[in-house]
C-alpha atoms as a PDB file:
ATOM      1  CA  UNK A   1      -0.196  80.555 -22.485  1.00  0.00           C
ATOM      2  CA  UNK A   2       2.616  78.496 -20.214  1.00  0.00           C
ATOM      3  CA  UNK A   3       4.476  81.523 -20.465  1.00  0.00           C
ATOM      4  CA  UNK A   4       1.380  83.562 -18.616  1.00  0.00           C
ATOM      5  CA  UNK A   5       0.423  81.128 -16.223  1.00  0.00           C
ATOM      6  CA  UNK A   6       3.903  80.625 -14.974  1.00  0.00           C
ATOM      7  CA  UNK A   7       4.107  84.196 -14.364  1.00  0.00           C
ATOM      8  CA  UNK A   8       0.728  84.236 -12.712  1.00  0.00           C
ATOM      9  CA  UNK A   9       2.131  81.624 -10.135  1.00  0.00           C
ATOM     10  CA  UNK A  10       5.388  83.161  -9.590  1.00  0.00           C
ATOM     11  CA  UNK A  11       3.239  86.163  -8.417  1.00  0.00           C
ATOM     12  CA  UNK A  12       0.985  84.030  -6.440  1.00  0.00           C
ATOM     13  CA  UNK A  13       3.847  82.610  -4.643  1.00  0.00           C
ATOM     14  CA  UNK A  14       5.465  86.365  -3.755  1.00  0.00           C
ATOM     15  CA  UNK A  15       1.754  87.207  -1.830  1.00  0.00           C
ATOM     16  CA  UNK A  16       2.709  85.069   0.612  1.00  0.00           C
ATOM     17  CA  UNK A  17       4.818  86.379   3.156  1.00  0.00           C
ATOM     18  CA  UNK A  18       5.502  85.964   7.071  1.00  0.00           C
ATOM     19  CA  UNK A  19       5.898  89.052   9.588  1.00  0.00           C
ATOM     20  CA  UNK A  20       7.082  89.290  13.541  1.00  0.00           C
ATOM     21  CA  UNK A  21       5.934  92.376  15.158  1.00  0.00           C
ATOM     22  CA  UNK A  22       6.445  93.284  18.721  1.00  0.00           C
ATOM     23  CA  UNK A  23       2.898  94.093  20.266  1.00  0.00           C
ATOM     24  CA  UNK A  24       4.207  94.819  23.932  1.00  0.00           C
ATOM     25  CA  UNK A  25       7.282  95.140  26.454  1.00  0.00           C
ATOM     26  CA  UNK A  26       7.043  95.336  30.561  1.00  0.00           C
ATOM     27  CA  UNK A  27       9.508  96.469  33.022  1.00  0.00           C
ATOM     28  CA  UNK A  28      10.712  92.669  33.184  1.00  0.00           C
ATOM     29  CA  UNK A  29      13.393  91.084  33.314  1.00  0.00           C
ATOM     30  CA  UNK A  30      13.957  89.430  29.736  1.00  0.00           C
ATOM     31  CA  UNK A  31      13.930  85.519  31.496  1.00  0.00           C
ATOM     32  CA  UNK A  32      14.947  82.326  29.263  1.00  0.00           C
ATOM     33  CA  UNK A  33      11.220  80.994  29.495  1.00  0.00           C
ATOM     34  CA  UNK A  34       9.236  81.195  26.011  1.00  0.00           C
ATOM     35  CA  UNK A  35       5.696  80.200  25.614  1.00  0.00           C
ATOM     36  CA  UNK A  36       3.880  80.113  22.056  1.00  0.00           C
ATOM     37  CA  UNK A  37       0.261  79.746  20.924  1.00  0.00           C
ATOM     38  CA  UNK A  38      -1.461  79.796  17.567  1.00  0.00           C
ATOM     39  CA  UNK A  39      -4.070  79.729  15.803  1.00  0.00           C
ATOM     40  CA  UNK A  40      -4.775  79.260  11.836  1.00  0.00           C
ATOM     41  CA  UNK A  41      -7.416  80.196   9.747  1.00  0.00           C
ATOM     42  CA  UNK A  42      -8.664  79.642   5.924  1.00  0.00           C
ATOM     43  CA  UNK A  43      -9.896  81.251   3.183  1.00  0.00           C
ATOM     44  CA  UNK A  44     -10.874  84.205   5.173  1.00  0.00           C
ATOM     45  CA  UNK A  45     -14.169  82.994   5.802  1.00  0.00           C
ATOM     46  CA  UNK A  46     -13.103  79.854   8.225  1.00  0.00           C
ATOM     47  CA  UNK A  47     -11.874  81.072  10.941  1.00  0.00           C
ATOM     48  CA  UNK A  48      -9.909  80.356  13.395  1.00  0.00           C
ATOM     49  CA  UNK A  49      -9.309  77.200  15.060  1.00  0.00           C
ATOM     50  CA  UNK A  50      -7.252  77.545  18.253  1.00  0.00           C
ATOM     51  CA  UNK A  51      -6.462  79.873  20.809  1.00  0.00           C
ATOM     52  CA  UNK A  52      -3.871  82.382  20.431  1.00  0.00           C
ATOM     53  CA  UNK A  53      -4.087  84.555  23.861  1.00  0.00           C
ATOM     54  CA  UNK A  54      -0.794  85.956  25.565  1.00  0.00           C
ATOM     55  CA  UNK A  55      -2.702  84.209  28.293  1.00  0.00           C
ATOM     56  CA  UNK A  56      -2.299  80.890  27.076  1.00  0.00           C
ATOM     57  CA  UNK A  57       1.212  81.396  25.579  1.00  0.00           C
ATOM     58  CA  UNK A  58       2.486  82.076  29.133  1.00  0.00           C
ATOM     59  CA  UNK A  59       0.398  78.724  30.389  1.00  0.00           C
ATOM     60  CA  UNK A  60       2.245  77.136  27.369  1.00  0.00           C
ATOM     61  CA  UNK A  61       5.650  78.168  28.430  1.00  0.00           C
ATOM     62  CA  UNK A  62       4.941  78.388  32.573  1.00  0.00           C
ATOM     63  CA  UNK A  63       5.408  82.203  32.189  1.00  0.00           C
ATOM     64  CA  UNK A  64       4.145  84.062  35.236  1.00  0.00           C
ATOM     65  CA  UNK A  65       5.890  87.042  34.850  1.00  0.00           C
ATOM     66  CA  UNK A  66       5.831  88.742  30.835  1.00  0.00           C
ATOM     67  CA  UNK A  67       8.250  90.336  29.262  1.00  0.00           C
ATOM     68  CA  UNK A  68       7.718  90.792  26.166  1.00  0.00           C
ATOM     69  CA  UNK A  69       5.136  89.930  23.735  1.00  0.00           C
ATOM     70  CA  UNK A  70       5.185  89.447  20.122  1.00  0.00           C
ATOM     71  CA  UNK A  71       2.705  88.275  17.248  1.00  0.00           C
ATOM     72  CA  UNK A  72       4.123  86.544  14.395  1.00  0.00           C
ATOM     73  CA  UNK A  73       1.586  86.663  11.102  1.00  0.00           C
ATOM     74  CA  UNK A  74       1.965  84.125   8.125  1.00  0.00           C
ATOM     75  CA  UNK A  75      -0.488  84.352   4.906  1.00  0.00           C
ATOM     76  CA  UNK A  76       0.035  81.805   2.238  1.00  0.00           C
ATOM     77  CA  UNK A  77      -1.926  83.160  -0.340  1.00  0.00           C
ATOM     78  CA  UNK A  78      -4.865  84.263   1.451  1.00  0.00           C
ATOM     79  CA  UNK A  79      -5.436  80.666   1.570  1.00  0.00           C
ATOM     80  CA  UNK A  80      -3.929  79.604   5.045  1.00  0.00           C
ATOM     81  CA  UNK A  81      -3.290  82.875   7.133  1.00  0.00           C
ATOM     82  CA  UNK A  82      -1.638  81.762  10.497  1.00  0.00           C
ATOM     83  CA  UNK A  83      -1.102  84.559  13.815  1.00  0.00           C
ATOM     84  CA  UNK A  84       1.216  82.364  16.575  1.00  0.00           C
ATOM     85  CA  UNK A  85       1.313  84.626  20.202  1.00  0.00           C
ATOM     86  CA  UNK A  86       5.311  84.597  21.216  1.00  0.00           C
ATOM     87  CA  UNK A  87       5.527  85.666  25.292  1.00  0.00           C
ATOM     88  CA  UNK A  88       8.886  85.794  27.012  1.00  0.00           C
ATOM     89  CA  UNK A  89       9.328  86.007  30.808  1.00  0.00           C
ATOM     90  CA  UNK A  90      10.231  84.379  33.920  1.00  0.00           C
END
């Protein structure tokens, strides 16, 4: 029964992972400002509670001109599932 149940958490814990994908790339120069926003949700039924915008990521990090955009996405478990906006520019 231990035996079972530690294998049953072992696989529990390898469901969770965390993933960076680009979602979009202007003309831009790459500049040295980086703004972030994010927002977490639970259970899949709980939704979000935050803003996650490109909008507000390049308020965050005084971004007027994007360069690049990417979305990083966490899930631990299918419990806490986590997106966080990542926008570089000048």
């Amino acid at each position: 029964m231990k035996k079972i149940l530690f294998i049953s958490l072992v696989a529990l814990f390898l469901t969770s992972f965390a993933v960076t994908l680009p979602v979009n790339a202007t003309s831009n120069e790459v500049g040295n400002k980086v703004g972030m926003s994010k927002a977490t949700g639970y259970l899949n039924v709980l939704w979000f509670d935050a803003d996650a915008s490109i909008q507000k990521a390049a308020k965050q990090g005084g971004i007027t001109k994007i360069s690049t955009v990417d979305l990083k996405q966490t899930n631990m478990l299918g419990i806490i599932q986590t997106y966080e906006c990542i926008v570089t520019g000048n």
